[in-house]
N, C-alpha and C. Protein backbone atom coordinates (compact mmCIF):
# COMPACT_ATOMS: atom_id res chain seq x y z
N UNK A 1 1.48 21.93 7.72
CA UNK A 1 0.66 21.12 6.82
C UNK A 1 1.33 19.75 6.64
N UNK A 2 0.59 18.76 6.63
CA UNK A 2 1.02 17.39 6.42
C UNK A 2 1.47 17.22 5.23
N UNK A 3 2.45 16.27 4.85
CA UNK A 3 2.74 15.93 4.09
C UNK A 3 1.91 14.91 3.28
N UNK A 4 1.87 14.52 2.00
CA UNK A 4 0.99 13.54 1.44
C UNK A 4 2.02 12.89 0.42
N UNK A 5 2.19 10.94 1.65
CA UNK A 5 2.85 10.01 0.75
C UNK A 5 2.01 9.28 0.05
N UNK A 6 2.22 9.09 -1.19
CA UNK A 6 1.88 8.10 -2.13
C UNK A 6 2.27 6.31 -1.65
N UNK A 7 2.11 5.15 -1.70
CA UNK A 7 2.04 3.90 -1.65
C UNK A 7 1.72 3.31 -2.20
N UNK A 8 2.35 2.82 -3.79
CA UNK A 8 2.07 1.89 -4.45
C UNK A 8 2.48 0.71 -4.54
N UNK A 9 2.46 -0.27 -5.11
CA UNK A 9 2.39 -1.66 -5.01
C UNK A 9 1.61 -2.72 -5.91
N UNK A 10 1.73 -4.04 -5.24
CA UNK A 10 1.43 -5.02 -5.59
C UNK A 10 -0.67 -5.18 -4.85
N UNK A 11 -1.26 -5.11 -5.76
CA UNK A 11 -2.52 -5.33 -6.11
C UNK A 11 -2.89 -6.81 -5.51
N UNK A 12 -4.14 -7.56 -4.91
CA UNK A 12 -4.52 -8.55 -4.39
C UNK A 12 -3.55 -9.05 -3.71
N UNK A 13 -3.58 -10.15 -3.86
CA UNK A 13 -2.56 -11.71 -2.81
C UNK A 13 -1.15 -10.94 -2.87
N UNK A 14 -0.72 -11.04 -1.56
CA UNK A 14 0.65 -10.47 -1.24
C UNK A 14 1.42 -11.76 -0.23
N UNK A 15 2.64 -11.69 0.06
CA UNK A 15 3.17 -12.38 1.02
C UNK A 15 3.20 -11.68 2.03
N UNK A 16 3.55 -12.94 2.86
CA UNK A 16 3.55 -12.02 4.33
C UNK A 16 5.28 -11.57 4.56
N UNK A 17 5.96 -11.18 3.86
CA UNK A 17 6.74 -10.51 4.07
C UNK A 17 6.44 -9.25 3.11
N UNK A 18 5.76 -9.24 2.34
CA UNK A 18 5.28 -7.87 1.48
C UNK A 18 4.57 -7.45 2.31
N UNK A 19 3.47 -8.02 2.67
CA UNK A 19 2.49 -7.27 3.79
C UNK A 19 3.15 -6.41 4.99
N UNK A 20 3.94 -7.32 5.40
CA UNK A 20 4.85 -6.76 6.69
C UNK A 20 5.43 -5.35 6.86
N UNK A 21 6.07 -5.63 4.84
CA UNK A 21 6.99 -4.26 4.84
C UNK A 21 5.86 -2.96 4.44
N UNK A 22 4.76 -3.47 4.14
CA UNK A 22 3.88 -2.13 3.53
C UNK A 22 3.50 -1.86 5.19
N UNK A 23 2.93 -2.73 5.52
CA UNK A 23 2.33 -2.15 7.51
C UNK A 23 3.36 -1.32 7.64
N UNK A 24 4.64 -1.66 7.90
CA UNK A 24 5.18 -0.72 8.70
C UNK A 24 5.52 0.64 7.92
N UNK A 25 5.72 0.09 6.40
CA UNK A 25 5.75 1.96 5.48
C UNK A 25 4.47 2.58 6.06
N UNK A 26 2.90 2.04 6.47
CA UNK A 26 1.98 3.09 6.46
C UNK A 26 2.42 3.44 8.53
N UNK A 27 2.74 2.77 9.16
CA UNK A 27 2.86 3.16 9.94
C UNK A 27 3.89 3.86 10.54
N UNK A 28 5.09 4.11 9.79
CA UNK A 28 6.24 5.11 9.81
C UNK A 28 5.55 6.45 9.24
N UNK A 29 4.99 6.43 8.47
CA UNK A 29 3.71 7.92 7.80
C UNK A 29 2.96 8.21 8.74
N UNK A 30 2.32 7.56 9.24
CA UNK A 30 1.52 8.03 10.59
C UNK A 30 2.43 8.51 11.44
N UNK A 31 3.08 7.91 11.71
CA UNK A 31 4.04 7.99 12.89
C UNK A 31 4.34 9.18 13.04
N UNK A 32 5.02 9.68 11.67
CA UNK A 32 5.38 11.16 11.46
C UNK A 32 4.37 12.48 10.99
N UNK A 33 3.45 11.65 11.21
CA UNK A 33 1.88 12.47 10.71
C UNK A 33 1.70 13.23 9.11
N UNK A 34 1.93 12.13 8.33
CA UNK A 34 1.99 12.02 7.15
C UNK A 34 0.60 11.49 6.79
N UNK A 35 -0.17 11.48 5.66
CA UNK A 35 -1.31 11.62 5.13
C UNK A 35 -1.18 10.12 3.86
N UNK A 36 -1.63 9.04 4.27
CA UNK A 36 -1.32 7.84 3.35
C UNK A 36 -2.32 8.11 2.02
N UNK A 37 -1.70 8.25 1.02
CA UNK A 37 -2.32 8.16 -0.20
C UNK A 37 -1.98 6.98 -1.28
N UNK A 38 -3.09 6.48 -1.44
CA UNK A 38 -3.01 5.09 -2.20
C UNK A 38 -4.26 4.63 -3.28
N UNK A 39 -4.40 3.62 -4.12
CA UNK A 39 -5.20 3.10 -4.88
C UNK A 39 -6.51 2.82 -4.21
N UNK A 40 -6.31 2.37 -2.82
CA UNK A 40 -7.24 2.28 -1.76
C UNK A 40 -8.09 0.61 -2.20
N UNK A 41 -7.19 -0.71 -2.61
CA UNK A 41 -7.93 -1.04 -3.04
C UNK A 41 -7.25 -2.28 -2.17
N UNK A 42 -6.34 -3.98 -2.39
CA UNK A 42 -6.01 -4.73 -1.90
C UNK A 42 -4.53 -4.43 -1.56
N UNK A 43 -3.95 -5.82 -1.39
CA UNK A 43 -2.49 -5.91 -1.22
C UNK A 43 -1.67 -5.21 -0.72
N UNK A 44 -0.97 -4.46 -1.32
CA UNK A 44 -0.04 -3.38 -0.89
C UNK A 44 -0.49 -1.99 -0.12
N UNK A 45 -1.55 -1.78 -0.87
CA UNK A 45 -2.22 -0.65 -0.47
C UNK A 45 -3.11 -0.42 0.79
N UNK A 46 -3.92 -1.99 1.57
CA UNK A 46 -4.44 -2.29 2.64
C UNK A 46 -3.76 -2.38 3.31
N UNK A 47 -2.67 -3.25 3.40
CA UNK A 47 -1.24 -3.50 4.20
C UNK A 47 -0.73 -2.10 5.01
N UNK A 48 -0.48 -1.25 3.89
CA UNK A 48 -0.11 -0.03 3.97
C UNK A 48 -1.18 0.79 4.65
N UNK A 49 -2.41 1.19 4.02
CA UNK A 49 -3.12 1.67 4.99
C UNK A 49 -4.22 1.06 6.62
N UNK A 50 -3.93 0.05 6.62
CA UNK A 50 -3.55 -0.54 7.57
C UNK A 50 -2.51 -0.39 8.94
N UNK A 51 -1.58 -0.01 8.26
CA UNK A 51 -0.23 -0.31 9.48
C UNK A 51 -0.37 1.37 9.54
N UNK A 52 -0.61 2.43 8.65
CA UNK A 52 -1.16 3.41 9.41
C UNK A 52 -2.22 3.98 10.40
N UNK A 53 -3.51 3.68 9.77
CA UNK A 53 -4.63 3.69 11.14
C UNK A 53 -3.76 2.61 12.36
N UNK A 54 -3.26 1.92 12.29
CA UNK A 54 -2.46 1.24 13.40
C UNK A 54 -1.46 2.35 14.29
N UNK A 55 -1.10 3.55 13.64
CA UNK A 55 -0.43 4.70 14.35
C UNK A 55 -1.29 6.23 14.29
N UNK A 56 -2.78 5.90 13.97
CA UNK A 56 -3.72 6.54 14.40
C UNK A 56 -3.98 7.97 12.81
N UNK A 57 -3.24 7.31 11.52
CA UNK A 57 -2.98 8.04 10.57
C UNK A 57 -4.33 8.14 9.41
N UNK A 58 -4.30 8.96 8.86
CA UNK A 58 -5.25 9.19 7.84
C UNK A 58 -5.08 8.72 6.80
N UNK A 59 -5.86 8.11 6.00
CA UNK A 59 -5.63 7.38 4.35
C UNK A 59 -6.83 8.01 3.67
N UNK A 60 -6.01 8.15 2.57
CA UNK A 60 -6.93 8.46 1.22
C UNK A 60 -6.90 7.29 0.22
N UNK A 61 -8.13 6.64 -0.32
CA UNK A 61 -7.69 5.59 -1.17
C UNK A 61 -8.59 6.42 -2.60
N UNK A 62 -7.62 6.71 -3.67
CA UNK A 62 -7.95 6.89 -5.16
C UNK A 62 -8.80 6.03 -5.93
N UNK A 63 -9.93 5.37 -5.93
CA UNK A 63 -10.57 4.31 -6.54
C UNK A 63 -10.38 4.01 -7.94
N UNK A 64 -10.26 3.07 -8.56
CA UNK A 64 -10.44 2.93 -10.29
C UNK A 64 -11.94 2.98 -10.01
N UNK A 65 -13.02 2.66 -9.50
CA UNK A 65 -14.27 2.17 -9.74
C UNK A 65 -15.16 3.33 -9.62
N UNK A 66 -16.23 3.31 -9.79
CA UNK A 66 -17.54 4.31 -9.51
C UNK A 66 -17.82 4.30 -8.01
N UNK A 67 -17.59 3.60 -7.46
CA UNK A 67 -18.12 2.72 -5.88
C UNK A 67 -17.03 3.25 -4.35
N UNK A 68 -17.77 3.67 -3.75
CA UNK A 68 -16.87 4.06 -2.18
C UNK A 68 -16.87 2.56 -1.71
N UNK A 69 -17.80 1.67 -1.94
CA UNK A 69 -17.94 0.18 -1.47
C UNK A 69 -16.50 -0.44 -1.87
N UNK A 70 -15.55 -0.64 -2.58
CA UNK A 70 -14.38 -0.80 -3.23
C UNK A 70 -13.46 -0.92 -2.50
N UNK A 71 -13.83 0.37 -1.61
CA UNK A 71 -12.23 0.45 -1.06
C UNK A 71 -12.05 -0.29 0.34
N UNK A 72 -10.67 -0.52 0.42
CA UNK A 72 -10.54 -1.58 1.75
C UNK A 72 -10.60 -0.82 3.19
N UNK A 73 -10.89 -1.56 4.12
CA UNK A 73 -11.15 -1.40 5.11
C UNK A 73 -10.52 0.42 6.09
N UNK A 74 -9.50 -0.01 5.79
CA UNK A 74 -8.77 1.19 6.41
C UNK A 74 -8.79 2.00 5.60
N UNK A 75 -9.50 2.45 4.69
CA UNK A 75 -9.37 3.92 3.89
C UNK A 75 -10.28 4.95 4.67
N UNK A 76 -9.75 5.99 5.01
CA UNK A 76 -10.48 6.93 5.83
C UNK A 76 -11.81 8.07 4.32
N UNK A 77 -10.78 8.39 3.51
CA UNK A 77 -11.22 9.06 2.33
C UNK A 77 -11.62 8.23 1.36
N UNK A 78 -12.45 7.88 0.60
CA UNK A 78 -12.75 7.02 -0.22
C UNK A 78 -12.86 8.16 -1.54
N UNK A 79 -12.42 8.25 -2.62
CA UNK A 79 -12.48 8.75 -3.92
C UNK A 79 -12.81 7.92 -5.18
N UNK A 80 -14.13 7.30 -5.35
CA UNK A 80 -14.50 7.03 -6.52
C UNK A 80 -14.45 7.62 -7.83
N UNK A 81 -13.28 6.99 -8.62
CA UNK A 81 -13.10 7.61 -10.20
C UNK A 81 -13.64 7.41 -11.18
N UNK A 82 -13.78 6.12 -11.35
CA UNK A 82 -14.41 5.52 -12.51
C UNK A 82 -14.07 5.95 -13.83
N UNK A 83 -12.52 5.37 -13.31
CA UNK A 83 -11.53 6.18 -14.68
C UNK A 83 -10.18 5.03 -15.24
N UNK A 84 -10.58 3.17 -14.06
CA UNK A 84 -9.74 2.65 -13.99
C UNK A 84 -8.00 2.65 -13.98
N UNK A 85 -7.57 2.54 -14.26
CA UNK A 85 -6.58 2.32 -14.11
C UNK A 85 -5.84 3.87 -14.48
N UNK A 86 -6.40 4.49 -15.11
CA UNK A 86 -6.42 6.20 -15.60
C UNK A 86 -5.87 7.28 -13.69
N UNK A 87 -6.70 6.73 -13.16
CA UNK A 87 -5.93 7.00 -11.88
C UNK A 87 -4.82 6.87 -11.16
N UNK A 88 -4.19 6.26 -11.84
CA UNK A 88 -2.80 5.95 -11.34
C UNK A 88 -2.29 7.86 -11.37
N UNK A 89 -2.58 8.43 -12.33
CA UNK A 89 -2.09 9.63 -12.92
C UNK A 89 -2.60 10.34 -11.03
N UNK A 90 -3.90 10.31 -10.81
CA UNK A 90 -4.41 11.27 -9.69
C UNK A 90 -3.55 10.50 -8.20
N UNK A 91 -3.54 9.64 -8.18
CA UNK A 91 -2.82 9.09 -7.21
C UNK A 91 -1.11 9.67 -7.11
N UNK A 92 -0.03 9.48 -7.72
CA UNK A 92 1.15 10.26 -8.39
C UNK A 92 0.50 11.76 -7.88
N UNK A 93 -0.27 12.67 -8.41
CA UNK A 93 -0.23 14.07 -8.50
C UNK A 93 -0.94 14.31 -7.09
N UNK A 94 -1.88 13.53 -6.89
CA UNK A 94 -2.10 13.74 -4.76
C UNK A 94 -1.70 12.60 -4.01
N UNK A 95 0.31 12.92 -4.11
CA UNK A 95 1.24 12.85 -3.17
C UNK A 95 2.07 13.64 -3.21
N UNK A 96 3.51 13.58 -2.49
CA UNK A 96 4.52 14.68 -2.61
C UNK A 96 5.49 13.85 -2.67
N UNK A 97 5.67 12.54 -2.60
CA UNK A 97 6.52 11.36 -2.92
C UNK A 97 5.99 10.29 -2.81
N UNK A 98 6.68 9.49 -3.69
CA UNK A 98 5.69 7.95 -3.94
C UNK A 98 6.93 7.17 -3.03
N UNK A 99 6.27 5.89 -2.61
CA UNK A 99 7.21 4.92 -2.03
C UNK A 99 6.68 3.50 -2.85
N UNK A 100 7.59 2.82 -3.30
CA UNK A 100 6.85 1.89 -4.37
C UNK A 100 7.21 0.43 -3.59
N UNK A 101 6.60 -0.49 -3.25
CA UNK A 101 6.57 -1.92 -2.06
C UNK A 101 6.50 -2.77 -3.75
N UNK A 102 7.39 -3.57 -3.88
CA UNK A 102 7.01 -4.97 -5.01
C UNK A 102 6.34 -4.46 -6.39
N UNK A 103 5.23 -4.92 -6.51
CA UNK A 103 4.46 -4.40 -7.49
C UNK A 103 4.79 -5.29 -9.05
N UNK A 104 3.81 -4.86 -10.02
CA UNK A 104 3.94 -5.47 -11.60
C UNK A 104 3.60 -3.84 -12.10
N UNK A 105 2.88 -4.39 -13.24
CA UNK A 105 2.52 -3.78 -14.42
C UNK A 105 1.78 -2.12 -13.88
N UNK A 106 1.27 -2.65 -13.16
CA UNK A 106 0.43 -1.11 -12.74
C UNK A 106 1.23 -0.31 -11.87
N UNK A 107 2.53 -0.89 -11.05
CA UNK A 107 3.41 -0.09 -10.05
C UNK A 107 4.05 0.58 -10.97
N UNK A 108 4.45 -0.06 -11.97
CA UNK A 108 5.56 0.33 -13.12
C UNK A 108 5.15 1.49 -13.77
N UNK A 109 3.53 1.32 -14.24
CA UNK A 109 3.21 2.56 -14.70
C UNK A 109 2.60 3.93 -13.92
N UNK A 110 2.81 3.52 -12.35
CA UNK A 110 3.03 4.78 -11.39
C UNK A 110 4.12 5.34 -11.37
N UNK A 111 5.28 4.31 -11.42
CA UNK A 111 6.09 5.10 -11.30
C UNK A 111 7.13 6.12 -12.41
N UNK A 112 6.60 5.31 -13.64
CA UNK A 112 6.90 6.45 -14.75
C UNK A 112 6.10 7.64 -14.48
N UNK A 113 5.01 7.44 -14.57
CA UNK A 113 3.81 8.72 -13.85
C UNK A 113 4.60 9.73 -12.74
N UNK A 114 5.00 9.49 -12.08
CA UNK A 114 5.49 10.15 -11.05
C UNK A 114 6.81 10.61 -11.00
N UNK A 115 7.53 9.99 -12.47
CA UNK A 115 8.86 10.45 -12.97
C UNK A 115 8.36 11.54 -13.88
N UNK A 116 7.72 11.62 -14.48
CA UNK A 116 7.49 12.26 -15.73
C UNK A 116 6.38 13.55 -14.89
N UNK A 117 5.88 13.43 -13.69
CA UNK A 117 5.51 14.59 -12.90
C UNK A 117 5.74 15.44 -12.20
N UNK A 118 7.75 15.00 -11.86
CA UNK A 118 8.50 15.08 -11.03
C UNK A 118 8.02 15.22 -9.06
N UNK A 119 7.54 13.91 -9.83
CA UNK A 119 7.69 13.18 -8.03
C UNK A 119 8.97 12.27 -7.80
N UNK A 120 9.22 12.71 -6.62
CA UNK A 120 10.18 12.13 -6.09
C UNK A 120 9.65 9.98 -5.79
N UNK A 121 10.71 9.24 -6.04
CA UNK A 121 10.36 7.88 -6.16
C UNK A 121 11.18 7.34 -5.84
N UNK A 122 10.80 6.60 -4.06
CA UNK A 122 11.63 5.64 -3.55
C UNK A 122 11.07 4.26 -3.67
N UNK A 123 12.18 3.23 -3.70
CA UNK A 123 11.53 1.69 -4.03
C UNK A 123 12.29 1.18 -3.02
N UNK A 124 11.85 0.34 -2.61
CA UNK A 124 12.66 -0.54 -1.48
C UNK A 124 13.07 -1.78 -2.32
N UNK A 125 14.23 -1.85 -1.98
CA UNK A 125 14.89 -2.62 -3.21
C UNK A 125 14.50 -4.15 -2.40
N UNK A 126 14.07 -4.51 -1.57
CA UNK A 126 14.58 -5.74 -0.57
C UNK A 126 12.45 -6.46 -0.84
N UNK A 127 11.82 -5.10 -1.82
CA UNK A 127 10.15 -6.04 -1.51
C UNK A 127 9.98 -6.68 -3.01
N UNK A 128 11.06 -7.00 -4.20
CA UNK A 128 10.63 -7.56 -5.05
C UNK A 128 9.97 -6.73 -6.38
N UNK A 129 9.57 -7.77 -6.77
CA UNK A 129 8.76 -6.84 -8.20
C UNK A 129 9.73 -5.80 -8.81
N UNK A 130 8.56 -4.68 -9.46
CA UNK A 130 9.43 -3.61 -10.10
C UNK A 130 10.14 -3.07 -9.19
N UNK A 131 9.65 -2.76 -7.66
CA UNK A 131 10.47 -1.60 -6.61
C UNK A 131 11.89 -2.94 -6.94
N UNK A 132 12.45 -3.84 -6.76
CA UNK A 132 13.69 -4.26 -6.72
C UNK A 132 13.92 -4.02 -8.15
N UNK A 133 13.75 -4.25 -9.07
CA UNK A 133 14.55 -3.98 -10.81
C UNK A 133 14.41 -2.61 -10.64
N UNK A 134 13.82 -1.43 -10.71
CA UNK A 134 13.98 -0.36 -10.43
C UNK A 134 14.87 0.50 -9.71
N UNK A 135 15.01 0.16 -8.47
CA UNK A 135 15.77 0.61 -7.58
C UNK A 135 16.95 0.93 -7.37
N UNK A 136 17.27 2.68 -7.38
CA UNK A 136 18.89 3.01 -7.66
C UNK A 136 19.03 3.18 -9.70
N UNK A 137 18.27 2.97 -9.82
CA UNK A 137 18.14 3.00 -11.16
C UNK A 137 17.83 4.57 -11.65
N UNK A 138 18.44 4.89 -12.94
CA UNK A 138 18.24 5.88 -13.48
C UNK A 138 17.54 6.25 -15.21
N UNK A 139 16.35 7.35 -14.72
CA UNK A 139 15.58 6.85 -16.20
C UNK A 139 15.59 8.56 -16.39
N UNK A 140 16.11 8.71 -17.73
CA UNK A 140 17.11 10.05 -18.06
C UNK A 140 17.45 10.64 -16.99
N UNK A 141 17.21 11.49 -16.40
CA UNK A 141 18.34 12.58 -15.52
C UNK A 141 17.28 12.01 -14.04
N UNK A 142 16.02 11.40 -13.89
CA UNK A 142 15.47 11.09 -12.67
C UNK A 142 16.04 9.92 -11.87
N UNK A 143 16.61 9.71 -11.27
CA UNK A 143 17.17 8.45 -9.74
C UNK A 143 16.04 7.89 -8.81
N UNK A 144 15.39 6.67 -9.71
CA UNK A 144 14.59 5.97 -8.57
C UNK A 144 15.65 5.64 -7.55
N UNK A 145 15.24 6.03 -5.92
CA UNK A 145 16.08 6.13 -4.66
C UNK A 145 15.95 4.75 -4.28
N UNK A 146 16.77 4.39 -3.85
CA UNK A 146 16.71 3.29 -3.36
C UNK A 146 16.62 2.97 -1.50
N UNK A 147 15.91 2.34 -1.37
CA UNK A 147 15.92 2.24 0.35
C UNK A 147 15.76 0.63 0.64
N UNK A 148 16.51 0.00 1.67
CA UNK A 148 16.63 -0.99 2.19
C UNK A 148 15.75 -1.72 2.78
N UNK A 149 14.86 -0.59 3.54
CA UNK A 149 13.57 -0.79 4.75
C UNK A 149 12.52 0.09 4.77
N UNK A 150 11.68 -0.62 5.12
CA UNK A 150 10.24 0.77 5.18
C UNK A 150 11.14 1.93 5.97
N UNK A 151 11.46 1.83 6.89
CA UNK A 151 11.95 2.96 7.67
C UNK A 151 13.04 4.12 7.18
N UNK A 152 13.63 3.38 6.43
CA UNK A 152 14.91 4.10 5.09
C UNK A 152 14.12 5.02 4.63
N UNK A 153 13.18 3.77 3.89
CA UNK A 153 12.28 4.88 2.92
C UNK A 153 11.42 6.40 3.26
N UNK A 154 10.40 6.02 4.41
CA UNK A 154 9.99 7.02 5.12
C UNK A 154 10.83 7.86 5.60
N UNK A 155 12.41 7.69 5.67
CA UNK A 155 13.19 8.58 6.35
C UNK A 155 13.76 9.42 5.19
N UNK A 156 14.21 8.89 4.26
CA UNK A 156 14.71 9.27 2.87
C UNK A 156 13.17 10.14 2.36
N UNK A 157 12.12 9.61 2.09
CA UNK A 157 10.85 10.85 1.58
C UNK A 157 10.65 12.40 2.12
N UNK A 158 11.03 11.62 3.65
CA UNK A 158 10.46 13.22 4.61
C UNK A 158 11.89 14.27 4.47
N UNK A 159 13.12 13.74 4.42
CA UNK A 159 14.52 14.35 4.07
C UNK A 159 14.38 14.87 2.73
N UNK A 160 13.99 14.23 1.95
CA UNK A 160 13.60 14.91 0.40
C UNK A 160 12.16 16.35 1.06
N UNK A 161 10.84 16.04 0.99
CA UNK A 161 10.18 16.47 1.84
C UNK A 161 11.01 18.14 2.16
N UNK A 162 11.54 17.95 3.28
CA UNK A 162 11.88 19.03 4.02
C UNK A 162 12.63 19.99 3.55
N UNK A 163 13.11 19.64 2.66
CA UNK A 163 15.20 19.91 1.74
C UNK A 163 13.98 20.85 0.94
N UNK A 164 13.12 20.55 0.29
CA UNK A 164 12.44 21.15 -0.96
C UNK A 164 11.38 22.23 -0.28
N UNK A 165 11.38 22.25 1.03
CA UNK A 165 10.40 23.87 1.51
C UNK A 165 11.32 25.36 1.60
């Protein structure tokens, strides 16, 4: 059975070095035939599911909206909630580890979500936003992981991943 990573992030306008590093997180998940689970909406999350269908991978995008029209291009699964931002919670609980790219206000409150669900939570300390202030960081007895590179990260999830069957 595949595994199912989470990919959160930075929402609309991204740089092209944020973009860069989410492509290759969704395409290290493919790669390893991992199941991209995300907001399914801009920025981080297109990037990301993006650079997976680029390694022939499956995406699920979690919608805030009522609308399958919403979601970006590369979402294979479209899940309309119409629960806004309330989804962050379903996104966190259908994955098996989150990987967090940059991000603000809404990454931040995935990734408490996913502490407090005990999901495992890697940030790449090198994409900015909360994943860099976060990263290596400890919030009571949970260790946001820290990883250097998309490839760290994906390597560090599936090692967590495997350790826990």
């Amino acid at each position: 059975m595949p595994y199912f990573i989470g990919v959160i992030g930075t929402d609309g306008e991204i740089s092209e070095d944020i973009r860069k590093i989410a492509e290759e997180v969704g395409r290290e998940i493919a790669k390893r035939g991992g199941i991209l689970v995300c907001g399914g909406k801009g920025g981080v999350m297109e990037a990301a599911a993006k650079g997976a269908k680029q390694n022939g991978g499956i995406t699920i995008g979690i919608l805030p909206g009522k609308s399958r029209s919403e979601a970006n291009p590369y979402i294979d699964i479209a899940i309309p909630t119409g629960i806004g931002r309330a989804r962050n919670l379903i996104v966190v609980n259908s994955s098996d580890v989150v990987i967090a790219i940059s991000g603000g206000p809404g990454t931040l409150s995935e990734i408490g979500l996913a502490l407090a669900e005990e999901k495992p939570v890697i940030a790449i300390k090198t994409s900015g936003g909360v994943a860099t202030l976060l990263s290596g960081k400890k919030i009571r007895d949970k260790t946001i992981i820290e990883a250097e590179s998309p490839k760290e990260a994906v390597e560090k999830a599936y090692r967590l991943l495997e350790k826990s069957i």
